[in-house]
PDB file of N, CA and C in Angstrom:
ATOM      1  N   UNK A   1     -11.430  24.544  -2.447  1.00  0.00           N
ATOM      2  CA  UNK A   1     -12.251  24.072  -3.547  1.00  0.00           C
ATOM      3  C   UNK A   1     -11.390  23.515  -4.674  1.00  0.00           C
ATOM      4  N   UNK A   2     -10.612  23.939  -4.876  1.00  0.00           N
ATOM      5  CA  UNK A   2      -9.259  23.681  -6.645  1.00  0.00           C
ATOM      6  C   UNK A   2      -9.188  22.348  -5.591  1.00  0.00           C
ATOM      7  N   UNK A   3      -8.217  22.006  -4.541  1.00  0.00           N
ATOM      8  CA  UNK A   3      -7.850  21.027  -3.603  1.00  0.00           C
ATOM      9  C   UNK A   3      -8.634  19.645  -4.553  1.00  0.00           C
ATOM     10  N   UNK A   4     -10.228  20.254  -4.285  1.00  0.00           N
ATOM     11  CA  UNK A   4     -11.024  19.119  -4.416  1.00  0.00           C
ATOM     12  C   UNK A   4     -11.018  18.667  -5.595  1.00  0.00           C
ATOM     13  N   UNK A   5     -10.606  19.834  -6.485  1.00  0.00           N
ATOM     14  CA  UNK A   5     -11.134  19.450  -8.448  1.00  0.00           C
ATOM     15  C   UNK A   5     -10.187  18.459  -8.673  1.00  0.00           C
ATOM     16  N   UNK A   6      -8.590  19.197  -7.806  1.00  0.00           N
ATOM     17  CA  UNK A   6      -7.471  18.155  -8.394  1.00  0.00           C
ATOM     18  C   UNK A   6      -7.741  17.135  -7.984  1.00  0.00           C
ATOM     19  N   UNK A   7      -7.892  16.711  -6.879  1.00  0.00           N
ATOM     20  CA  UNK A   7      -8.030  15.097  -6.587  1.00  0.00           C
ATOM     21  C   UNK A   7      -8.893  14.698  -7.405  1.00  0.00           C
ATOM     22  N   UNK A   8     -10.107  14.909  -7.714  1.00  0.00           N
ATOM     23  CA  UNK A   8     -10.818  14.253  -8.648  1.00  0.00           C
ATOM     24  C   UNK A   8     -10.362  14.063  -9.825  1.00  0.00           C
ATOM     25  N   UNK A   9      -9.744  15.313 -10.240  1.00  0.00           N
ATOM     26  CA  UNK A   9      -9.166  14.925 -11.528  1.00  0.00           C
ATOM     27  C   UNK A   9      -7.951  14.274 -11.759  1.00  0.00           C
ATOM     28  N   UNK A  10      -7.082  14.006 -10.333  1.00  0.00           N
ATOM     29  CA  UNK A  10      -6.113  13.214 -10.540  1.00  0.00           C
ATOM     30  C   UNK A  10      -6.459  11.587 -10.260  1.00  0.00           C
ATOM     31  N   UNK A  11      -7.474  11.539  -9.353  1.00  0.00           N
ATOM     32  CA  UNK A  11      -8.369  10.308  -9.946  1.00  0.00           C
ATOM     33  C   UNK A  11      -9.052   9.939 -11.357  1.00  0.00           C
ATOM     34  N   UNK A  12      -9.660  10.567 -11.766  1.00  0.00           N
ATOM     35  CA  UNK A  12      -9.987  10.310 -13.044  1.00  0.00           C
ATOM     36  C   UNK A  12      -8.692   9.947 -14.326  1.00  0.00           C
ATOM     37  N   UNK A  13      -7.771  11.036 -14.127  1.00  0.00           N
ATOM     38  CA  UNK A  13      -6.584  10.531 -14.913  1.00  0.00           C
ATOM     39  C   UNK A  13      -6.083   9.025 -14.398  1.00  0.00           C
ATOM     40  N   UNK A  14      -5.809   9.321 -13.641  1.00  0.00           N
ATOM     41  CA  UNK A  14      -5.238   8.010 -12.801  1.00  0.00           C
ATOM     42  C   UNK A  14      -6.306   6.613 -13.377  1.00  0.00           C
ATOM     43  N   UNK A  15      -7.515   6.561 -13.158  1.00  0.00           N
ATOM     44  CA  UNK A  15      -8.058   5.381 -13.496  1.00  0.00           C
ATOM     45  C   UNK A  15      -8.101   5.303 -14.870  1.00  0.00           C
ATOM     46  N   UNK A  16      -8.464   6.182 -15.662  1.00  0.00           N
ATOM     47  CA  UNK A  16      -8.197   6.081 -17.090  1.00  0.00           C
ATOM     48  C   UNK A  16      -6.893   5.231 -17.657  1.00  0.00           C
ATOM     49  N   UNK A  17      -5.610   6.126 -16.756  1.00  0.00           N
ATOM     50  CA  UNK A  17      -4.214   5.685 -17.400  1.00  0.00           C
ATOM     51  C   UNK A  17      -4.142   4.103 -17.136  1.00  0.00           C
ATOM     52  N   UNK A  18      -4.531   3.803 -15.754  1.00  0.00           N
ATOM     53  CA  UNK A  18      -4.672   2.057 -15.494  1.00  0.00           C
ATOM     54  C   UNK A  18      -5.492   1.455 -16.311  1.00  0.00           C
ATOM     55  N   UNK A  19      -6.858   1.748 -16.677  1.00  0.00           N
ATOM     56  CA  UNK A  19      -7.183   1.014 -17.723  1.00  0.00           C
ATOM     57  C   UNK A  19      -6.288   0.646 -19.215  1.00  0.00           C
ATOM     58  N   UNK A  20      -5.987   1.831 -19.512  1.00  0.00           N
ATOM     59  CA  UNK A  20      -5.254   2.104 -20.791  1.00  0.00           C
ATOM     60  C   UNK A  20      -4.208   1.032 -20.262  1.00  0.00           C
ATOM     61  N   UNK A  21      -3.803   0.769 -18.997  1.00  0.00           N
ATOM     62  CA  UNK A  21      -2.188   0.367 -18.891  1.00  0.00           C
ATOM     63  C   UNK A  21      -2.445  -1.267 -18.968  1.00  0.00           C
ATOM     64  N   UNK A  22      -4.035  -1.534 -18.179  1.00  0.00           N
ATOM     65  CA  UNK A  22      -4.383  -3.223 -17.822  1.00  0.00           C
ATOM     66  C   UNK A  22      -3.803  -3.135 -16.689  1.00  0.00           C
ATOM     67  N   UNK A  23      -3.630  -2.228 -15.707  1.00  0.00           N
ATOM     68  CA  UNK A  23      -2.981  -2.216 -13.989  1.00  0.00           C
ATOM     69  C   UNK A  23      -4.193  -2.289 -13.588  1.00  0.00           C
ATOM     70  N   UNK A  24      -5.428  -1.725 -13.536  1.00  0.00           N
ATOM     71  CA  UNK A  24      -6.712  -1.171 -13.104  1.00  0.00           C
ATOM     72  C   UNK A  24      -6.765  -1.985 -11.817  1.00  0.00           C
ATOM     73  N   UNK A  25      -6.267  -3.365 -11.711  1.00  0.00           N
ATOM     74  CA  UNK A  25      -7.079  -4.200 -10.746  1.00  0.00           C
ATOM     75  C   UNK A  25      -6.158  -4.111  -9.284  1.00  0.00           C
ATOM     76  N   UNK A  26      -5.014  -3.868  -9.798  1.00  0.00           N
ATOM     77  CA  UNK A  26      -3.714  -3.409  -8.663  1.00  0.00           C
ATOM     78  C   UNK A  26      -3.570  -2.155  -8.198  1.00  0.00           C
ATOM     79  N   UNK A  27      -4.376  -1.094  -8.690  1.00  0.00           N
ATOM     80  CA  UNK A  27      -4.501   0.578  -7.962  1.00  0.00           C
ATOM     81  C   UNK A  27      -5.916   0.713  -7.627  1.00  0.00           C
ATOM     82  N   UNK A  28      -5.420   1.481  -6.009  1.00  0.00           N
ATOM     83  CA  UNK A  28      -6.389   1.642  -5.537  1.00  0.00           C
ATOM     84  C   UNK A  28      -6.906   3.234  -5.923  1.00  0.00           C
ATOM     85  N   UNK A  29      -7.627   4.007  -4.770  1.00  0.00           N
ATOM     86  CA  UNK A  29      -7.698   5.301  -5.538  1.00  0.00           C
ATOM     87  C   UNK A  29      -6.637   6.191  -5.225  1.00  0.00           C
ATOM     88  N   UNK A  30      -5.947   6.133  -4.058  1.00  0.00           N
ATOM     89  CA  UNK A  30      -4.991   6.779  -3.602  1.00  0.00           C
ATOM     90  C   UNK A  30      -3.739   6.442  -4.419  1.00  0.00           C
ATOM     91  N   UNK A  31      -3.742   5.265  -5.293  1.00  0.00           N
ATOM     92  CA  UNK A  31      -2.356   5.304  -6.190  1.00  0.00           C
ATOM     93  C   UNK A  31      -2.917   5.861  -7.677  1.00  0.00           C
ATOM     94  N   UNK A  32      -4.142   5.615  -7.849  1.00  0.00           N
ATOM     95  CA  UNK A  32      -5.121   6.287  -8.978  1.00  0.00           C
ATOM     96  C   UNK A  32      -4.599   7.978  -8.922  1.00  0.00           C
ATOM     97  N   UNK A  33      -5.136   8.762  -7.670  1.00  0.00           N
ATOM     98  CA  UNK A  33      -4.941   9.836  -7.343  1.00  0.00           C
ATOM     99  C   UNK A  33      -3.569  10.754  -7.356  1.00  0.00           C
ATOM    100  N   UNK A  34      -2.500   9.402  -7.023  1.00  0.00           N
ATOM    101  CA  UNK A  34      -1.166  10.096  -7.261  1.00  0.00           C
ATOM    102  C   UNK A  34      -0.536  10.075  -9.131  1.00  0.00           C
ATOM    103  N   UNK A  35      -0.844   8.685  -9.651  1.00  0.00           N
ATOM    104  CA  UNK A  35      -0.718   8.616 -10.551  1.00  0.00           C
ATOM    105  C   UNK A  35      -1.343   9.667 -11.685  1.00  0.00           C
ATOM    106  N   UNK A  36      -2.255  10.203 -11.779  1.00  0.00           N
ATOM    107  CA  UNK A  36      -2.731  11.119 -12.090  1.00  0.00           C
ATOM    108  C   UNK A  36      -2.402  12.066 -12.089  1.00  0.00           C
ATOM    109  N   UNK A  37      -1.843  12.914 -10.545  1.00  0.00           N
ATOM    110  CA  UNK A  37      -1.607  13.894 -10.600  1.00  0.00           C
ATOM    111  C   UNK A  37      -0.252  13.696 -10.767  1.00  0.00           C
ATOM    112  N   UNK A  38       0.850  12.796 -10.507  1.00  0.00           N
ATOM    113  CA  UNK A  38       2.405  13.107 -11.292  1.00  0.00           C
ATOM    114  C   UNK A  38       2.538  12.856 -12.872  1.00  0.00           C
ATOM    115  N   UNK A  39       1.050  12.023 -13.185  1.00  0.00           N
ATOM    116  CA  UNK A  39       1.184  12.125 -14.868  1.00  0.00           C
ATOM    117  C   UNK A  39       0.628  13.049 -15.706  1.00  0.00           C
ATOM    118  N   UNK A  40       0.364  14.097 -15.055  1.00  0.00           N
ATOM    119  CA  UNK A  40      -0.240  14.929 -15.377  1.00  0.00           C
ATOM    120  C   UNK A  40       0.860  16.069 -15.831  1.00  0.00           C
ATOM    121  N   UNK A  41       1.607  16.354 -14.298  1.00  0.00           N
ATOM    122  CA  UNK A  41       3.051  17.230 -14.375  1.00  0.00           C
ATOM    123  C   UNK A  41       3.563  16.563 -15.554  1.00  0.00           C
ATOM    124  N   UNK A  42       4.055  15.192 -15.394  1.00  0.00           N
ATOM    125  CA  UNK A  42       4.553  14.783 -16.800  1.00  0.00           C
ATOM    126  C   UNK A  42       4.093  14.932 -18.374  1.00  0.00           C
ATOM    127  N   UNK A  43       3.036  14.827 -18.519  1.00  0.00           N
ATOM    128  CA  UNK A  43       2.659  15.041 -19.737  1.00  0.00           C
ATOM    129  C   UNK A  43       2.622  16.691 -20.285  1.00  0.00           C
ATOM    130  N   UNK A  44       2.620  17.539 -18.915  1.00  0.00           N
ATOM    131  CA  UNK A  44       2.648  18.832 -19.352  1.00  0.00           C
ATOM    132  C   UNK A  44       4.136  19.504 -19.401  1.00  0.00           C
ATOM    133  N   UNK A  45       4.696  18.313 -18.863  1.00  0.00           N
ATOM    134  CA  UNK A  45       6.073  18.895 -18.538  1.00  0.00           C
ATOM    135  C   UNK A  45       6.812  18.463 -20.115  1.00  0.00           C
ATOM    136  N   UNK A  46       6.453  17.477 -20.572  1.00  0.00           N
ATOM    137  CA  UNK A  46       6.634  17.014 -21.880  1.00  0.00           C
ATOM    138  C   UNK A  46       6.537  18.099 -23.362  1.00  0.00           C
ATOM    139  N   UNK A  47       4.989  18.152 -23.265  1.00  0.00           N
ATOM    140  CA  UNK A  47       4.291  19.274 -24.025  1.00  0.00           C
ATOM    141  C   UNK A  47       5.316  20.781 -23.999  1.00  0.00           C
ATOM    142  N   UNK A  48       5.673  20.957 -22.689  1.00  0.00           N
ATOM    143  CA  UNK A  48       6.234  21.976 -22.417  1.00  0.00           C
ATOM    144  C   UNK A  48       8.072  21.827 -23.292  1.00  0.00           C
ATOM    145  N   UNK A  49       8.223  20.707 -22.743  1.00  0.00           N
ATOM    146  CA  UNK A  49       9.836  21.031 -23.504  1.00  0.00           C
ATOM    147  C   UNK A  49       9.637  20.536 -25.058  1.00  0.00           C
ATOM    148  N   UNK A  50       8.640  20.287 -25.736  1.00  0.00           N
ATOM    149  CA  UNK A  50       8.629  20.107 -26.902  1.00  0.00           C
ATOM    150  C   UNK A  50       8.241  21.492 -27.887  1.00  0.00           C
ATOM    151  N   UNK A  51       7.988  22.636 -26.729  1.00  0.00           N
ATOM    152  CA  UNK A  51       7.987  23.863 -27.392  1.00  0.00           C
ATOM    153  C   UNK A  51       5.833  23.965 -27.696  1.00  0.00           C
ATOM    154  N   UNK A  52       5.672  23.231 -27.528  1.00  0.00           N
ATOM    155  CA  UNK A  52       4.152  22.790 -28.109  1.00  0.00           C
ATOM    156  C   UNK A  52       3.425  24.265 -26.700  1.00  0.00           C
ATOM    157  N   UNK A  53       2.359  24.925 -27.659  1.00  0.00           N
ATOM    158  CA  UNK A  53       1.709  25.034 -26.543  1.00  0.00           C
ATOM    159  C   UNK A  53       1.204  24.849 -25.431  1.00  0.00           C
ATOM    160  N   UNK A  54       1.108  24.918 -23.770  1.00  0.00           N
ATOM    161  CA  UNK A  54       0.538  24.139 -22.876  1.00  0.00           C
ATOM    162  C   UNK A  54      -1.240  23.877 -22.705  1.00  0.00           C
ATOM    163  N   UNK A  55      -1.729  22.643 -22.924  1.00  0.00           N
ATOM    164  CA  UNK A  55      -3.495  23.271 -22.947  1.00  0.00           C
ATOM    165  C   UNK A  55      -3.790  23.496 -21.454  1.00  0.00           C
ATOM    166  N   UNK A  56      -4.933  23.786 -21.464  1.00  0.00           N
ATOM    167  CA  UNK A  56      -5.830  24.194 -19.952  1.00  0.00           C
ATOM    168  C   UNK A  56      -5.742  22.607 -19.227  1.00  0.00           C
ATOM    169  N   UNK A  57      -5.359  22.048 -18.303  1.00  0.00           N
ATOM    170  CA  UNK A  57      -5.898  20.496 -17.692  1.00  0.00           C
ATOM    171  C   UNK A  57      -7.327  20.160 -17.726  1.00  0.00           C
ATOM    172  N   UNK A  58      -8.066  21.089 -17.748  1.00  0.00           N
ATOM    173  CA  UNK A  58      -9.073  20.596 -17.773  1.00  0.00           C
ATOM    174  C   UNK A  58      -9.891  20.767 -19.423  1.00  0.00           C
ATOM    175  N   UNK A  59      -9.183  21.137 -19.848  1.00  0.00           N
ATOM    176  CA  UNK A  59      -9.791  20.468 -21.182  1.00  0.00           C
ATOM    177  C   UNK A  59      -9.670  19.384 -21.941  1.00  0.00           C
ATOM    178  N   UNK A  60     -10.235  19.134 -22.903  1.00  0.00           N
ATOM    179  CA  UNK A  60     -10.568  17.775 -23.603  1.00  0.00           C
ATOM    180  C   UNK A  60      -8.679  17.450 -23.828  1.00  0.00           C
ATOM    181  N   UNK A  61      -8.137  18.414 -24.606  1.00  0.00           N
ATOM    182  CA  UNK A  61      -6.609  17.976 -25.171  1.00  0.00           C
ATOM    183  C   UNK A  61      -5.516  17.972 -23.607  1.00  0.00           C
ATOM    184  N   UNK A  62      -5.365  18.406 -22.499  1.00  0.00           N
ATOM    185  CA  UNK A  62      -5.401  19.055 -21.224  1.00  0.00           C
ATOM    186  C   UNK A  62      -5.600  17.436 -20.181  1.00  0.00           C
ATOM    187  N   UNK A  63      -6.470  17.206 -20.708  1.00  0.00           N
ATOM    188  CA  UNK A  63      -6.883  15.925 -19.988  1.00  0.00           C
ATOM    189  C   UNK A  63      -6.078  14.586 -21.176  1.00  0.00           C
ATOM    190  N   UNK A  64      -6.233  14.120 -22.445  1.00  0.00           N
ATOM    191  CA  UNK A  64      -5.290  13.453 -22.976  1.00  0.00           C
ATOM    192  C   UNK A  64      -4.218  13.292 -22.791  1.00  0.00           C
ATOM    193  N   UNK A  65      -3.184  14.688 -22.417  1.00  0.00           N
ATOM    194  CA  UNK A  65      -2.205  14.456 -22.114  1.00  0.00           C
ATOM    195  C   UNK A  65      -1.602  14.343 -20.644  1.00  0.00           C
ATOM    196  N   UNK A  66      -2.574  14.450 -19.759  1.00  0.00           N
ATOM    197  CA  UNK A  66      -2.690  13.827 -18.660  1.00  0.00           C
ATOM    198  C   UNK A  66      -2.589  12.366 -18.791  1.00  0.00           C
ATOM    199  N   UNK A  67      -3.545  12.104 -19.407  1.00  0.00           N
ATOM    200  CA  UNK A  67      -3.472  10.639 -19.220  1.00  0.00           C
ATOM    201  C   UNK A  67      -2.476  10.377 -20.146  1.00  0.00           C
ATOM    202  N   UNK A  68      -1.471  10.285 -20.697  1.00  0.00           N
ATOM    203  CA  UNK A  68      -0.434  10.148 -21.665  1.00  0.00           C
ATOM    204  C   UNK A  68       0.624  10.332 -21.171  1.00  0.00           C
ATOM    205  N   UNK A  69       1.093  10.989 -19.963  1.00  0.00           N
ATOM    206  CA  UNK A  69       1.530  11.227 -19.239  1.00  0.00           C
ATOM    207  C   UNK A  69       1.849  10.080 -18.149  1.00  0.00           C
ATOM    208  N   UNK A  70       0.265  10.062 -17.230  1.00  0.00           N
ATOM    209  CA  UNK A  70       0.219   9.204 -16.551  1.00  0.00           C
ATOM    210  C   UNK A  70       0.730   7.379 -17.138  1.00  0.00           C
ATOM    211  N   UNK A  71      -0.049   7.356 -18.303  1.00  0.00           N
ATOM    212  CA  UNK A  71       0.425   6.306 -18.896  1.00  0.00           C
ATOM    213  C   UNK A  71       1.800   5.876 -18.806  1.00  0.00           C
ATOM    214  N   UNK A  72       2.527   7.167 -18.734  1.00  0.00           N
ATOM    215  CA  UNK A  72       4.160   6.784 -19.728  1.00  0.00           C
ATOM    216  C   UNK A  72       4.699   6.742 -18.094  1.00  0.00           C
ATOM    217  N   UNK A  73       4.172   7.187 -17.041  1.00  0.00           N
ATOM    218  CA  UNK A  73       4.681   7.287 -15.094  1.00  0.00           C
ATOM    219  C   UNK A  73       4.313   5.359 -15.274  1.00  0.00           C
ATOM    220  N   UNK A  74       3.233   4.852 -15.738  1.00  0.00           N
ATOM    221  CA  UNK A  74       2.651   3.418 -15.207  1.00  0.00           C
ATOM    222  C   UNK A  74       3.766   2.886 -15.800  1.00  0.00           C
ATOM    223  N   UNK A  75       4.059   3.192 -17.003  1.00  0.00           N
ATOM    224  CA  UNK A  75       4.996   2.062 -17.727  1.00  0.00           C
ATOM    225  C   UNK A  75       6.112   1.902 -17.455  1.00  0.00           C
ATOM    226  N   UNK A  76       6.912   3.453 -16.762  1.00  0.00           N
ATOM    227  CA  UNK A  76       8.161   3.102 -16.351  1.00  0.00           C
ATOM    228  C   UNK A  76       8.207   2.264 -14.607  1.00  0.00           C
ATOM    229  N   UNK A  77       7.166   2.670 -14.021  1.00  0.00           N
ATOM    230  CA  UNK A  77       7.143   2.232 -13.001  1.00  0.00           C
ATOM    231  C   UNK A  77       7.336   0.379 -13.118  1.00  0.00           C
ATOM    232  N   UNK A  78       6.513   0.243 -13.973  1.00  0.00           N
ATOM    233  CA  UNK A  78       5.857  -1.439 -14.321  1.00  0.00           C
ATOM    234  C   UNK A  78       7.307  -2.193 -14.720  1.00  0.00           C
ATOM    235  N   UNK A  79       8.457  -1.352 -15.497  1.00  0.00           N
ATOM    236  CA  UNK A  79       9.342  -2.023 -16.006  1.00  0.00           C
ATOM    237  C   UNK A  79      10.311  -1.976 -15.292  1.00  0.00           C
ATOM    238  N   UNK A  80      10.565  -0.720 -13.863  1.00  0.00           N
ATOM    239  CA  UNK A  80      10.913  -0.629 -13.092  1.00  0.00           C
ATOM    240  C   UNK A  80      10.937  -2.184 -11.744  1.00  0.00           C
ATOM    241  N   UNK A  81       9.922  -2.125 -11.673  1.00  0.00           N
ATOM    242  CA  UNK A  81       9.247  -3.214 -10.868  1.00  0.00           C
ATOM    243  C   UNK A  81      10.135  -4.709 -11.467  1.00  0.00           C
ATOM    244  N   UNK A  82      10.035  -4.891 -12.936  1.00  0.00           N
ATOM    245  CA  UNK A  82      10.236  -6.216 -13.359  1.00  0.00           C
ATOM    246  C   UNK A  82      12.274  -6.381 -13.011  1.00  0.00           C
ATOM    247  N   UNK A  83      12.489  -5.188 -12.969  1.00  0.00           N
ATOM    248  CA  UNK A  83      14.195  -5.661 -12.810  1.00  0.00           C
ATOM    249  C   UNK A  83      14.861  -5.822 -11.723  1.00  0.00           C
TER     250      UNK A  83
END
């Protein structure tokens, strides 16, 4: 059952962060799905070495930095890509 929440919710991050990024039209759900869930580790992994409390993922602040996360995985990837 968790199996199922994460994928959804690493989809949901995932399409969010592509919108936010303007990728949306180049990920499918399976790069939606990964993106999500490694920007997720990232943004908590962030939160985490900044000493900051960690929130729940599935809450409102939990989910922001998911996608903030994911965001900052699209951008290096994207600039990655250009060199």
């Amino acid at each position: 059952m968790y199996i199922l929440l994460w994928l959804i919710f690493g989809a949901l991050v995932g399409w969010l962060a592509s919108i936010l990024m303007q990728k949306n039209s180049s990920m499918g759900l399976l790069a939606n799905i990964i993106v999500g869930l490694l920007g997720s580790a990232i943004g908590m992994g962030i939160v985490d070495l900044a000493g900051w409390a960690k929130p729940n993922a599935f809450s409102i602040v939990g989910v922001l930095v998911s996608i903030g996360g994911a965001a900052l995985l699209i951008a290096v990837i994207t600039a990655l890509k250009r060199k």
